[in-house]
PDB file of N, CA and C in Angstrom:
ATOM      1  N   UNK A   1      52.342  90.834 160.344  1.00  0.00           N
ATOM      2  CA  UNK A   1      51.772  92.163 160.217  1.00  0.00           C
ATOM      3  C   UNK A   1      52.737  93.227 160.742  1.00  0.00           C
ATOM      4  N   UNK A   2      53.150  92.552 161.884  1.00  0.00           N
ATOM      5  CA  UNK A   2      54.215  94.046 162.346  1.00  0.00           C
ATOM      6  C   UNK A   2      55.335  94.188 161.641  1.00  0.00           C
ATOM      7  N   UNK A   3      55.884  92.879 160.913  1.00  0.00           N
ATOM      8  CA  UNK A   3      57.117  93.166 160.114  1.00  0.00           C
ATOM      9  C   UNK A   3      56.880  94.285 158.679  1.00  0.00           C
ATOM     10  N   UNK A   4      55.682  93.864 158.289  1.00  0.00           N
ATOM     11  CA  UNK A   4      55.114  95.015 156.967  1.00  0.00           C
ATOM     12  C   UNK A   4      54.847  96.657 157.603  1.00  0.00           C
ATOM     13  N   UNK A   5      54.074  96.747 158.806  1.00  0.00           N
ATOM     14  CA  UNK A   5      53.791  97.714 159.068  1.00  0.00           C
ATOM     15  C   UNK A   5      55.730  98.295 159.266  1.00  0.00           C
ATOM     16  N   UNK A   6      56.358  97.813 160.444  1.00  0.00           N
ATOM     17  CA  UNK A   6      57.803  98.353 160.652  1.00  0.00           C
ATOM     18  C   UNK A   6      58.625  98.264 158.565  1.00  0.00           C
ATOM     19  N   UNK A   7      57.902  97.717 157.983  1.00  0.00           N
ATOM     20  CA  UNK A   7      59.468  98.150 156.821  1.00  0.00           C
ATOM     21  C   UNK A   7      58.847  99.199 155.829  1.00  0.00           C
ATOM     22  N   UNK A   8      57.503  99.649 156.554  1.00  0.00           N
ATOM     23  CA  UNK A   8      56.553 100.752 155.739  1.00  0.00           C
ATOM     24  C   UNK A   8      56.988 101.917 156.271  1.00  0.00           C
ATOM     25  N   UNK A   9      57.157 101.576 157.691  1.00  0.00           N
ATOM     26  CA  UNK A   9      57.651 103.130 158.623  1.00  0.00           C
ATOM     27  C   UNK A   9      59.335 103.380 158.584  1.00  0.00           C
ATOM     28  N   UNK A  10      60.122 102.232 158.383  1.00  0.00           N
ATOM     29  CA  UNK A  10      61.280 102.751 157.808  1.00  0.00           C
ATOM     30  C   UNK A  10      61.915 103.348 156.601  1.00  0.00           C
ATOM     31  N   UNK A  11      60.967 103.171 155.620  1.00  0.00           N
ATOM     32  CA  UNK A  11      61.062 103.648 154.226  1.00  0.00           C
ATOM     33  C   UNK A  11      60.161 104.374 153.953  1.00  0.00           C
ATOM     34  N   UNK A  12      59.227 104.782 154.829  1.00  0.00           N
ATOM     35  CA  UNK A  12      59.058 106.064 154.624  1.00  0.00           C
ATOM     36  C   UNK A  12      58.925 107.479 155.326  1.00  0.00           C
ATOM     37  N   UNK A  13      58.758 106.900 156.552  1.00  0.00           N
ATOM     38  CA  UNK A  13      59.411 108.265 157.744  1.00  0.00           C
ATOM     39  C   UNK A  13      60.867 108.209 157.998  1.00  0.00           C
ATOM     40  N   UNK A  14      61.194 107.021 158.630  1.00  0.00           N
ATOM     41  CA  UNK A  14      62.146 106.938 159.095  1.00  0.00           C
ATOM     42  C   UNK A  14      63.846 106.923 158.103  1.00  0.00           C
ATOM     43  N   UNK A  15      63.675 106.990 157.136  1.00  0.00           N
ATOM     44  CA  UNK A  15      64.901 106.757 156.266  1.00  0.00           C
ATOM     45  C   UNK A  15      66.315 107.362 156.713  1.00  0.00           C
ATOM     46  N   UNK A  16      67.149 105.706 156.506  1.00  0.00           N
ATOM     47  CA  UNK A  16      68.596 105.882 157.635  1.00  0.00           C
ATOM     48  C   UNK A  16      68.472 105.190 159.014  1.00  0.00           C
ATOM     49  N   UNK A  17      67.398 104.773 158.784  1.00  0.00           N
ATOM     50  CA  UNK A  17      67.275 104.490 160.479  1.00  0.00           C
ATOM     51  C   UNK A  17      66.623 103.368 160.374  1.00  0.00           C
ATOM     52  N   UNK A  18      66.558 101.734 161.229  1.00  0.00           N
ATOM     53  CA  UNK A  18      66.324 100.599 161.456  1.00  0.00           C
ATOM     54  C   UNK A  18      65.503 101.266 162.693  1.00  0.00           C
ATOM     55  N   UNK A  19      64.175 100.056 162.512  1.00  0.00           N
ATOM     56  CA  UNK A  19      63.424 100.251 163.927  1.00  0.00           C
ATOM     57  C   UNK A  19      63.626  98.960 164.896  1.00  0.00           C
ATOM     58  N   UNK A  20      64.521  99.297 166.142  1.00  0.00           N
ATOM     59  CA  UNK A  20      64.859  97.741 166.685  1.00  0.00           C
ATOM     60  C   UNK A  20      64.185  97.687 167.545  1.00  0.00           C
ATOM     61  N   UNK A  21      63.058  98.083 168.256  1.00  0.00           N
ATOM     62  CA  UNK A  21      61.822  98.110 168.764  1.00  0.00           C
ATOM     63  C   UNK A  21      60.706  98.556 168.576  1.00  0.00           C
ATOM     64  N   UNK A  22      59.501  98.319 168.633  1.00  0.00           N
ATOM     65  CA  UNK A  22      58.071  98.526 168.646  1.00  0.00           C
ATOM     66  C   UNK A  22      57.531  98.218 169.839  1.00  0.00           C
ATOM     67  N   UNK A  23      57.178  98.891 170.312  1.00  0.00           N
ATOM     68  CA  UNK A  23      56.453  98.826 171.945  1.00  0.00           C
ATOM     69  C   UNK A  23      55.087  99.158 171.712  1.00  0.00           C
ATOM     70  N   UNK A  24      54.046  98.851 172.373  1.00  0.00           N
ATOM     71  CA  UNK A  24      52.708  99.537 172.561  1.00  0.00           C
ATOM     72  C   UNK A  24      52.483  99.244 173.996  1.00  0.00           C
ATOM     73  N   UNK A  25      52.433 100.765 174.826  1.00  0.00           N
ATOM     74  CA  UNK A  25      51.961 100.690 176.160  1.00  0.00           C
ATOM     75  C   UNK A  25      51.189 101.600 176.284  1.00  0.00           C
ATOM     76  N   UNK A  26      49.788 100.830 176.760  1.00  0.00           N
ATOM     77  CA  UNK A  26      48.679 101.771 176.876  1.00  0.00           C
ATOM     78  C   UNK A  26      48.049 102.494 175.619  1.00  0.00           C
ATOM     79  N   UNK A  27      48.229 103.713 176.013  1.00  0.00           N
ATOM     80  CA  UNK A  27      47.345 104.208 174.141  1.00  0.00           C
ATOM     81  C   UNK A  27      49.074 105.399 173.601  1.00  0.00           C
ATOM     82  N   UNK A  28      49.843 104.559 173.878  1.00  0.00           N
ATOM     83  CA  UNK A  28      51.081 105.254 173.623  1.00  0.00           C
ATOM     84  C   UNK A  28      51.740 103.913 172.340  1.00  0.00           C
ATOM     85  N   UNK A  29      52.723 104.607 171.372  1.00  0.00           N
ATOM     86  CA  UNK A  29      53.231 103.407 170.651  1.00  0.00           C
ATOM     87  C   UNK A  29      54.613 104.216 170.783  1.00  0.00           C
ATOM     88  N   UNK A  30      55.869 103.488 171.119  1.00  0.00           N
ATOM     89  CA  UNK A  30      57.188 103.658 171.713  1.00  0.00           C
ATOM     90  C   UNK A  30      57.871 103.091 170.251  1.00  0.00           C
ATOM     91  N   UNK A  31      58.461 103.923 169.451  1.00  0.00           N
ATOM     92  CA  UNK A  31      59.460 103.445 168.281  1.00  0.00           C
ATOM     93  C   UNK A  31      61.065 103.832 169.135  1.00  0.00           C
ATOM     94  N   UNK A  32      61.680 102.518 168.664  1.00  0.00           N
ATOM     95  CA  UNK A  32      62.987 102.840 169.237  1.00  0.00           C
ATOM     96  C   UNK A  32      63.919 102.820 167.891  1.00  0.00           C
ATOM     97  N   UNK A  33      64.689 103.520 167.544  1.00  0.00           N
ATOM     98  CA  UNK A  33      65.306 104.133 166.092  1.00  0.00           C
ATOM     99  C   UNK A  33      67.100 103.839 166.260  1.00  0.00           C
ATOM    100  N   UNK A  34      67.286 103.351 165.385  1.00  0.00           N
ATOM    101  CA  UNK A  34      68.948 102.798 165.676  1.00  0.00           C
ATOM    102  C   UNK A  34      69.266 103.636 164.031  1.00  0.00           C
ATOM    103  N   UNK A  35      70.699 104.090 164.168  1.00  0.00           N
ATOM    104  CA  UNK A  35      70.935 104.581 162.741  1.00  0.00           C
ATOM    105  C   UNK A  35      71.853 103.593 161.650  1.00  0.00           C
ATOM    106  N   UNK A  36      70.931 103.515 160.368  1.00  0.00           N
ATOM    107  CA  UNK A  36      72.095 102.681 160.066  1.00  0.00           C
ATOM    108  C   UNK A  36      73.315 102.830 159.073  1.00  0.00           C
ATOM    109  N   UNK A  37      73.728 104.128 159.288  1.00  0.00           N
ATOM    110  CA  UNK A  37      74.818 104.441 158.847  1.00  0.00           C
ATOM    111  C   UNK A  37      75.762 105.297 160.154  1.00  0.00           C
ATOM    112  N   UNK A  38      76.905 105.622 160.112  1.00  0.00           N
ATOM    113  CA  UNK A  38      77.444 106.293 161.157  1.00  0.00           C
ATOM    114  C   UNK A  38      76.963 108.235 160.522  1.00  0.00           C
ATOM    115  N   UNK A  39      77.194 108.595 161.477  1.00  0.00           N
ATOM    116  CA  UNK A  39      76.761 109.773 161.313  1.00  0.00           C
ATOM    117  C   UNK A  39      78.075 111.115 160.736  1.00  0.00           C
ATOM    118  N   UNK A  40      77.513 112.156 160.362  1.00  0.00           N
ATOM    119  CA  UNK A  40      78.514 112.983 159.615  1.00  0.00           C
ATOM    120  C   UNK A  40      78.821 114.283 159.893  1.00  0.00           C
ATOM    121  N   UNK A  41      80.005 115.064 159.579  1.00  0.00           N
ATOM    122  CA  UNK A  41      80.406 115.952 160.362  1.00  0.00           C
ATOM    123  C   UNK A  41      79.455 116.989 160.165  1.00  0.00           C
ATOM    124  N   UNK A  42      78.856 117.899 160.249  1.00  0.00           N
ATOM    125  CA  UNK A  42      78.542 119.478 159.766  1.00  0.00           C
ATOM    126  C   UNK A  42      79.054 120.405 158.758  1.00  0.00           C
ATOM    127  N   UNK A  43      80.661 120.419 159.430  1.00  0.00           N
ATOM    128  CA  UNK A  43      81.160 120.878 158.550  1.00  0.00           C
ATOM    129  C   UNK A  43      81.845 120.347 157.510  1.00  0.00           C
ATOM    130  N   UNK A  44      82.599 119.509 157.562  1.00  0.00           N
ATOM    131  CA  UNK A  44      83.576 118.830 156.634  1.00  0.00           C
ATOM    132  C   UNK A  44      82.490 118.269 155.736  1.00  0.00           C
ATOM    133  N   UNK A  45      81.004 117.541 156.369  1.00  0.00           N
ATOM    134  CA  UNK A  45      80.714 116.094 155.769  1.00  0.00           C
ATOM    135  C   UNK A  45      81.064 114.995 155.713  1.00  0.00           C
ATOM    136  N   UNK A  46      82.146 115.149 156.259  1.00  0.00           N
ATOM    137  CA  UNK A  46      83.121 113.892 155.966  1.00  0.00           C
ATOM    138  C   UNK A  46      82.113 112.481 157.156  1.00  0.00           C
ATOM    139  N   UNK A  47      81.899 111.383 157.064  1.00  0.00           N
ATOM    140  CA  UNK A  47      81.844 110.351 158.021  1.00  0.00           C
ATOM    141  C   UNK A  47      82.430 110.087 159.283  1.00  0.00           C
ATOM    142  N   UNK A  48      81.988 110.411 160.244  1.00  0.00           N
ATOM    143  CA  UNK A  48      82.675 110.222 161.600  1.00  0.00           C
ATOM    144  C   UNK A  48      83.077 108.880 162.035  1.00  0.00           C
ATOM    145  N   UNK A  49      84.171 108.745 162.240  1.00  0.00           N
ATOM    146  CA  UNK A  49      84.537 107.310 162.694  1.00  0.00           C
ATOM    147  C   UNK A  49      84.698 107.314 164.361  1.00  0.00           C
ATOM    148  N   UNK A  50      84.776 107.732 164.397  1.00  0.00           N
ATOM    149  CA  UNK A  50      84.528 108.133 166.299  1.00  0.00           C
ATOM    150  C   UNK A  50      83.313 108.279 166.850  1.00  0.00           C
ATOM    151  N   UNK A  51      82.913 108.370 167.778  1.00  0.00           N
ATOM    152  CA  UNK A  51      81.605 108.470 168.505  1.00  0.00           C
ATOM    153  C   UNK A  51      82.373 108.928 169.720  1.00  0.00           C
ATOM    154  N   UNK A  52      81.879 110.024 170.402  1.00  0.00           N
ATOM    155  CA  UNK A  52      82.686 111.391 171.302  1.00  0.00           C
ATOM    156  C   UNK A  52      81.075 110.835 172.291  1.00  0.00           C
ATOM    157  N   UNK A  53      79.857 111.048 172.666  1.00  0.00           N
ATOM    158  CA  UNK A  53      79.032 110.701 173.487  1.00  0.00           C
ATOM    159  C   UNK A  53      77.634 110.022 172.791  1.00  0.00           C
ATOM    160  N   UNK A  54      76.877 109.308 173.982  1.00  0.00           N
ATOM    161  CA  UNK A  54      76.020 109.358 173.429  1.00  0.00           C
ATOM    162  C   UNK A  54      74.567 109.594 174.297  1.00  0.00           C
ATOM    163  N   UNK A  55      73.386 110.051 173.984  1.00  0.00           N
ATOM    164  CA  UNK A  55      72.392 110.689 175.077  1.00  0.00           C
ATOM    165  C   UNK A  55      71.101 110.197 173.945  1.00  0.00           C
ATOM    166  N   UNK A  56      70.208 109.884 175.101  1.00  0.00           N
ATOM    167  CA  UNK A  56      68.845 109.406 174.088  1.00  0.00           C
ATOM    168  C   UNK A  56      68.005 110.908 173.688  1.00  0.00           C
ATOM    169  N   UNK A  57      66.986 110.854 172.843  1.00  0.00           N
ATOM    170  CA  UNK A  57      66.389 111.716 172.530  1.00  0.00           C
ATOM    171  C   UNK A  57      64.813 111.151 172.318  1.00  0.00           C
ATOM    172  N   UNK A  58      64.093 111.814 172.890  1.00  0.00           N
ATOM    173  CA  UNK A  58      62.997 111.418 172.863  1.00  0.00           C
ATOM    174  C   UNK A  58      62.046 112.179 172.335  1.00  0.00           C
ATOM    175  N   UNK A  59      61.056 112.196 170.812  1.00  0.00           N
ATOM    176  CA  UNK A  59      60.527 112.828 170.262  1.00  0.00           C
ATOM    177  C   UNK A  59      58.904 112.547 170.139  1.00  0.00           C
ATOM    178  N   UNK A  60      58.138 113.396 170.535  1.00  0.00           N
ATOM    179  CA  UNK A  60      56.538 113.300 170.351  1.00  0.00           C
ATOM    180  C   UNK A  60      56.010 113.448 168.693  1.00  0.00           C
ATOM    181  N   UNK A  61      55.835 112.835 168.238  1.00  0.00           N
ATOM    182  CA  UNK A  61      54.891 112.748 166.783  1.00  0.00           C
ATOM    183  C   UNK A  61      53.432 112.552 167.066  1.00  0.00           C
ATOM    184  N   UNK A  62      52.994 112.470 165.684  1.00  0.00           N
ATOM    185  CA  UNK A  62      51.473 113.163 165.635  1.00  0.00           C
ATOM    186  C   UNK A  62      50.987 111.359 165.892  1.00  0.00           C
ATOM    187  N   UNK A  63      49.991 111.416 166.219  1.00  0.00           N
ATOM    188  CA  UNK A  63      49.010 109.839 166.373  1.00  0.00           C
ATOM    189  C   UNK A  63      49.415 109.004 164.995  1.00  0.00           C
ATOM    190  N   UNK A  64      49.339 107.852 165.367  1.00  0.00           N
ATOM    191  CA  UNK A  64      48.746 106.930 164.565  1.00  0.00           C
ATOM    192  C   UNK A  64      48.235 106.063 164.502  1.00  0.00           C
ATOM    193  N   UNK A  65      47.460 105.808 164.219  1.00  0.00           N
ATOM    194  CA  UNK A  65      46.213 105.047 164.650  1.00  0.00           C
ATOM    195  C   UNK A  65      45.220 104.801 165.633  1.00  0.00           C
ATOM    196  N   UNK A  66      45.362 106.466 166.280  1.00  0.00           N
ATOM    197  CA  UNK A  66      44.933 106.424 167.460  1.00  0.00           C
ATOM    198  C   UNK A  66      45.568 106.319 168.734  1.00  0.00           C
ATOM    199  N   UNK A  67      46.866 106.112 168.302  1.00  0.00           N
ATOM    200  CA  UNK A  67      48.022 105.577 169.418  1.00  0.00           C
ATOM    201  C   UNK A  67      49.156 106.863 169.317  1.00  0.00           C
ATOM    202  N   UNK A  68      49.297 107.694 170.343  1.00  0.00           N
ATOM    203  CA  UNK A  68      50.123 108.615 171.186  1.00  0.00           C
ATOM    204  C   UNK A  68      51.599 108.271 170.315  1.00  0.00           C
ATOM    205  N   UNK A  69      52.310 108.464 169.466  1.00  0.00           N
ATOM    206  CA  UNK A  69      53.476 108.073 168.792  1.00  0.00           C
ATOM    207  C   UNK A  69      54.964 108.528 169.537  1.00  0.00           C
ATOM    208  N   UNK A  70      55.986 108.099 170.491  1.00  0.00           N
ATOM    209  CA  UNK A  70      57.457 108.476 171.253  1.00  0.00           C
ATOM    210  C   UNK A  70      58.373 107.792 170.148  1.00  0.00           C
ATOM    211  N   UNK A  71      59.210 108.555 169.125  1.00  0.00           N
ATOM    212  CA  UNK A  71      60.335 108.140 168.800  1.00  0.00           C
ATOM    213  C   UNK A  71      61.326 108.440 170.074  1.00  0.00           C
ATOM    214  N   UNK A  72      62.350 107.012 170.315  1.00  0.00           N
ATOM    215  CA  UNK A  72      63.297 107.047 170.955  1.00  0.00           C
ATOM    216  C   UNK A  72      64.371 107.044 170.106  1.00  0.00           C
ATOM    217  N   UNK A  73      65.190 107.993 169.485  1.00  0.00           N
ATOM    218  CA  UNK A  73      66.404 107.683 169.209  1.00  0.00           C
ATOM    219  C   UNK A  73      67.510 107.372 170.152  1.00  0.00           C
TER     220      UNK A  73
END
């Protein structure tokens, strides 16, 4: 069940992005978001082959299913 529910939420919220965790703590559900392509410049567009830092980001979404939704990128 969780493998259908996770390849429903990557193809259709999440697109670009692998979910390499699913947590449920308490009435909270914790998505942890890995990207799966490297990421791209602004300006150029071009594909970054470097990675300069990296810092988590932590985003509040709307419920689902009753459960408090934290994307962790």
């Amino acid at each position: 069940m969780i493998d259908s529910i996770q390849e429903y939420l990557e193809k259709r919220f999440f697109f670009g992005f692998k979910i390499s965790q699913l947590e449920e703590v308490g009435s909270d559900l914790h998505l942890y978001l890995e990207a799966i392509s490297p990421g791209m410049c602004q300006q150029c567009k071009c594909r970054q082959t470097n990675i300069h830092d990296y810092y988590p980001r932590e985003i509040s979404e709307l419920p689902i299913l009753g459960k408090n939704v934290i994307v962790h990128l």
